[in-house]
Protein backbone atom coordinates (compact mmCIF):
# COMPACT_ATOMS: atom_id res chain seq x y z
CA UNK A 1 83.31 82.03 106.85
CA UNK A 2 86.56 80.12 107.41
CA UNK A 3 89.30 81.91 109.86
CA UNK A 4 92.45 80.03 111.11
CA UNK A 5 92.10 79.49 114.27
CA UNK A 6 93.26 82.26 116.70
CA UNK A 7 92.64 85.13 113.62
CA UNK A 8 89.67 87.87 114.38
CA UNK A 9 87.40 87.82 111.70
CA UNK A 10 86.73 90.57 108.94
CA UNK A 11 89.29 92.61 107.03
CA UNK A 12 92.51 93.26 109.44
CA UNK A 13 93.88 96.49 107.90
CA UNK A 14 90.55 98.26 108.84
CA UNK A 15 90.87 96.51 112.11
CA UNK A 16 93.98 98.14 112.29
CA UNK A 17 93.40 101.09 110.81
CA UNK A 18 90.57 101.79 112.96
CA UNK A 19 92.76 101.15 116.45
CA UNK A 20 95.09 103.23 114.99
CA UNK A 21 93.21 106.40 115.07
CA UNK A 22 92.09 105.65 118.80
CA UNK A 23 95.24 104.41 120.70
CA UNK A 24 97.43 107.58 118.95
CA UNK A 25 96.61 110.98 118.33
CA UNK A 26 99.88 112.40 117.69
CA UNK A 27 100.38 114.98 115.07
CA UNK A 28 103.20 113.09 113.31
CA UNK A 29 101.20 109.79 112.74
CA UNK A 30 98.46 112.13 110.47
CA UNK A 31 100.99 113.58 108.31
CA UNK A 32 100.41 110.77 105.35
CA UNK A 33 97.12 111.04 105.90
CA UNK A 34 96.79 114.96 105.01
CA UNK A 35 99.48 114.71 102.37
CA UNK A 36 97.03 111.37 100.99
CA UNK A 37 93.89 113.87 101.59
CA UNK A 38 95.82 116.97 99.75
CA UNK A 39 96.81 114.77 96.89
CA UNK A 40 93.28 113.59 96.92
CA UNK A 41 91.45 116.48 96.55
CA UNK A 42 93.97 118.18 93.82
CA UNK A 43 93.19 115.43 91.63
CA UNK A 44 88.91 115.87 92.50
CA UNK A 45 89.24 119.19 91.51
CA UNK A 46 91.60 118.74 88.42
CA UNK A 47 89.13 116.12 87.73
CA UNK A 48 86.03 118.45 88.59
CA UNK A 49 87.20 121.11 86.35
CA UNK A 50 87.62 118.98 83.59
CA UNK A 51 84.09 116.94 84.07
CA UNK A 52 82.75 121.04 84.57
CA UNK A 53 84.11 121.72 80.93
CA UNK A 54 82.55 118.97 79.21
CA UNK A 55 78.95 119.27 80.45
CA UNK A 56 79.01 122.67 80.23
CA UNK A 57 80.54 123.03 76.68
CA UNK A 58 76.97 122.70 75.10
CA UNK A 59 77.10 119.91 72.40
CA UNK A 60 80.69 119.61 71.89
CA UNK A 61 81.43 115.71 72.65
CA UNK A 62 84.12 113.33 71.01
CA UNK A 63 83.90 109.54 70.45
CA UNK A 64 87.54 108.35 69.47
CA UNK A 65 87.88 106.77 65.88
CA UNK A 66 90.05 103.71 67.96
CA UNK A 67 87.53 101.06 68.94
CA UNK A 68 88.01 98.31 71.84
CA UNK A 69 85.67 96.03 72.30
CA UNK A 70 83.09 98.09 69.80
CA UNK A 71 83.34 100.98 72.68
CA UNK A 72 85.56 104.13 71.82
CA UNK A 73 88.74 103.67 73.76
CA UNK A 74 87.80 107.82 75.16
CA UNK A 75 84.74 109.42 74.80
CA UNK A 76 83.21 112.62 76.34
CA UNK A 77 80.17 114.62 76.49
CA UNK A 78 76.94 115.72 78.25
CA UNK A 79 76.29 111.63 77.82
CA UNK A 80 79.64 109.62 77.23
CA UNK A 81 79.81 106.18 76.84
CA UNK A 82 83.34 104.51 75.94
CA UNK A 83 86.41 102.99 77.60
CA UNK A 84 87.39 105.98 79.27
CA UNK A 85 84.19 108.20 79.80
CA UNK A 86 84.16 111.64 80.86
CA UNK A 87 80.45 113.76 80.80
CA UNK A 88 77.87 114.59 82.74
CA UNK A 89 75.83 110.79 82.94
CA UNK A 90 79.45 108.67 81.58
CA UNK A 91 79.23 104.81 81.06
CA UNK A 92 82.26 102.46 80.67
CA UNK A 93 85.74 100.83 81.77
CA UNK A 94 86.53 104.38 83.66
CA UNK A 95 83.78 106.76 83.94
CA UNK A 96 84.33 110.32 85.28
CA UNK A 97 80.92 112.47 85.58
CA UNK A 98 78.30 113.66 87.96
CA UNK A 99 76.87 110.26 87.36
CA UNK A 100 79.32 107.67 86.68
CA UNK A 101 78.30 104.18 86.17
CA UNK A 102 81.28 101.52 85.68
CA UNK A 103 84.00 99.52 86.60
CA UNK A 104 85.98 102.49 88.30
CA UNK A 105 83.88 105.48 88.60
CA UNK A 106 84.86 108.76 90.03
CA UNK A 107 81.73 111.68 90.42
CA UNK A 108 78.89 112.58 92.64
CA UNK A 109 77.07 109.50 92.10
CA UNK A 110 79.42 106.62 91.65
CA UNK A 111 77.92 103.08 91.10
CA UNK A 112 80.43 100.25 89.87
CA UNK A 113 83.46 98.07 90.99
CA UNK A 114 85.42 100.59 92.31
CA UNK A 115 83.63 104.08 93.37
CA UNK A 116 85.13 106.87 94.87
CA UNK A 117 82.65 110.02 94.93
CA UNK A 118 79.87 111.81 97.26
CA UNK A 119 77.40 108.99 97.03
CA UNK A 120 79.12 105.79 96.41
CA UNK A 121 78.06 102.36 95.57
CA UNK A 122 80.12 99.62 94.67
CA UNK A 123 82.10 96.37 96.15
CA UNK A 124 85.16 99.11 97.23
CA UNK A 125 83.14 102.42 97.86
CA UNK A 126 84.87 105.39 98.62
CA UNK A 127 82.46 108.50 99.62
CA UNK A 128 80.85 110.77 101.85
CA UNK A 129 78.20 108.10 102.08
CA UNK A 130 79.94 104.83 100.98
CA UNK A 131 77.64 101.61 100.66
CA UNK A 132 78.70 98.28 99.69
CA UNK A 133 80.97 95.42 100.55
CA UNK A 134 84.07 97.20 102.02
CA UNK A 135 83.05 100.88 102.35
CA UNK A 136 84.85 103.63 103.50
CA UNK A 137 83.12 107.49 104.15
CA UNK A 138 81.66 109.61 106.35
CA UNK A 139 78.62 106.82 106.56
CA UNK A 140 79.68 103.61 105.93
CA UNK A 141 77.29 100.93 105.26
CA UNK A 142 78.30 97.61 104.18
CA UNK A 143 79.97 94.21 104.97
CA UNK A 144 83.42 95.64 106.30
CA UNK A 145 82.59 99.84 107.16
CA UNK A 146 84.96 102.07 108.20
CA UNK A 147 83.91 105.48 108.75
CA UNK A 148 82.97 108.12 111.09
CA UNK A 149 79.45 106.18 111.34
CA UNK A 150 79.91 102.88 110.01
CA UNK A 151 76.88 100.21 110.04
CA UNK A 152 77.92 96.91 109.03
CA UNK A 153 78.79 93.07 109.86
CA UNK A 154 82.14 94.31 110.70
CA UNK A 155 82.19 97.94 111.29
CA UNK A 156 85.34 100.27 112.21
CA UNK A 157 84.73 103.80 113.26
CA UNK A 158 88.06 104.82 115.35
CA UNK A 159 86.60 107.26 117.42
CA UNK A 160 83.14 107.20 115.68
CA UNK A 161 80.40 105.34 115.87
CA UNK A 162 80.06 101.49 115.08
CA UNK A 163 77.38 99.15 114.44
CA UNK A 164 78.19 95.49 113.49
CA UNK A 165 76.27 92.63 113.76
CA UNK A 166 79.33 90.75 114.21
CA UNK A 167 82.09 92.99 115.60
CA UNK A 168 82.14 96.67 116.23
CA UNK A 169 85.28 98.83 116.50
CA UNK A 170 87.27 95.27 116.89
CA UNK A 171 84.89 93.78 120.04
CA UNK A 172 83.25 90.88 119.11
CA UNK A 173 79.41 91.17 119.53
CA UNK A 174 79.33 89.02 122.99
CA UNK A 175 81.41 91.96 124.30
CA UNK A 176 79.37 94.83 122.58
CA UNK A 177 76.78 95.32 125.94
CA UNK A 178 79.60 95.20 127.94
């Protein structure tokens, strides 16, 4: 991995992020984070709802008559496959479902390029348990980890617990006994 010299290695706004949540524990520094969190979850459950509606709605699905790429450009269903994909097991560009497989996916089980959901994996995984190259959750595995456990070669975990094989919490693994 190249570094110039003087830099820390891994990703600095986790580095950052991470000493941020230790060093202050002020009320007024968390404000953007609960109005981030609020904003959030109001879009899960508008989302949730509307996944909830779908599945639930029996055999009613819709494939759009506009085509990109041969995939409908939206498409939902108990099993949706399209650009846009909402359903129960949805496949595409942006799949929303209890199973979402593609290159953003939002739902209980996310896998793709960008996943945000309960179980997460991905490159950017966002989740209650978040695995892949930068993850962020309640259990972080991956390359870069931040989280309240976070297992990686760089791992962040603010006032949590971190395990890197490189650098934990910002110490560099010489310093990790220590």
């Amino acid at each position: 991995m190249l570094t110039r010299p003087g830099s820390k290695p891994g990703p600095a706004w986790m580095r950052a992020f991470s000493e941020q949540t230790v060093e202050h524990s002020d009320r007024g520094r968390m404000i953007p984070f609960w109005l981030f969190f609020l904003l959030y979850m109001a879009c899960i459950l508008i989302l949730t709802h509307l996944t909830t509606a779908v599945v639930f709605s029996g055999d009613r699905s819709y494939s759009s008559p506009r085509q990109v790429a041969g995939l409908p450009l939206l498409s939902y269903g108990p099993s949706a496959t399209g650009i846009i994909a909402i359903g129960g097991r949805a496949t595409g560009i942006v799949a929303v479902g209890g199973l979402a497989i593609g290159v953003v996916a939002i739902g209980g089980l996310a896998l793709g390029g960008v996943s945000i959901g309960g179980v997460s994996l991905a490159l950017l995984a966002i989740g209650g348990l978040a695995i892949g190259w930068r993850a962020i959750g309640a259990l972080a595995i991956g390359d870069a980890a931040l989280g309240s456990l976070a297992i990686g070669r760089y791992a962040y975990a603010g006032k949590g617990i971190a395990y890197g094989s490189l650098e934990a919490s910002g110490r560099q693994k010489e310093h990790l006994r220590a």
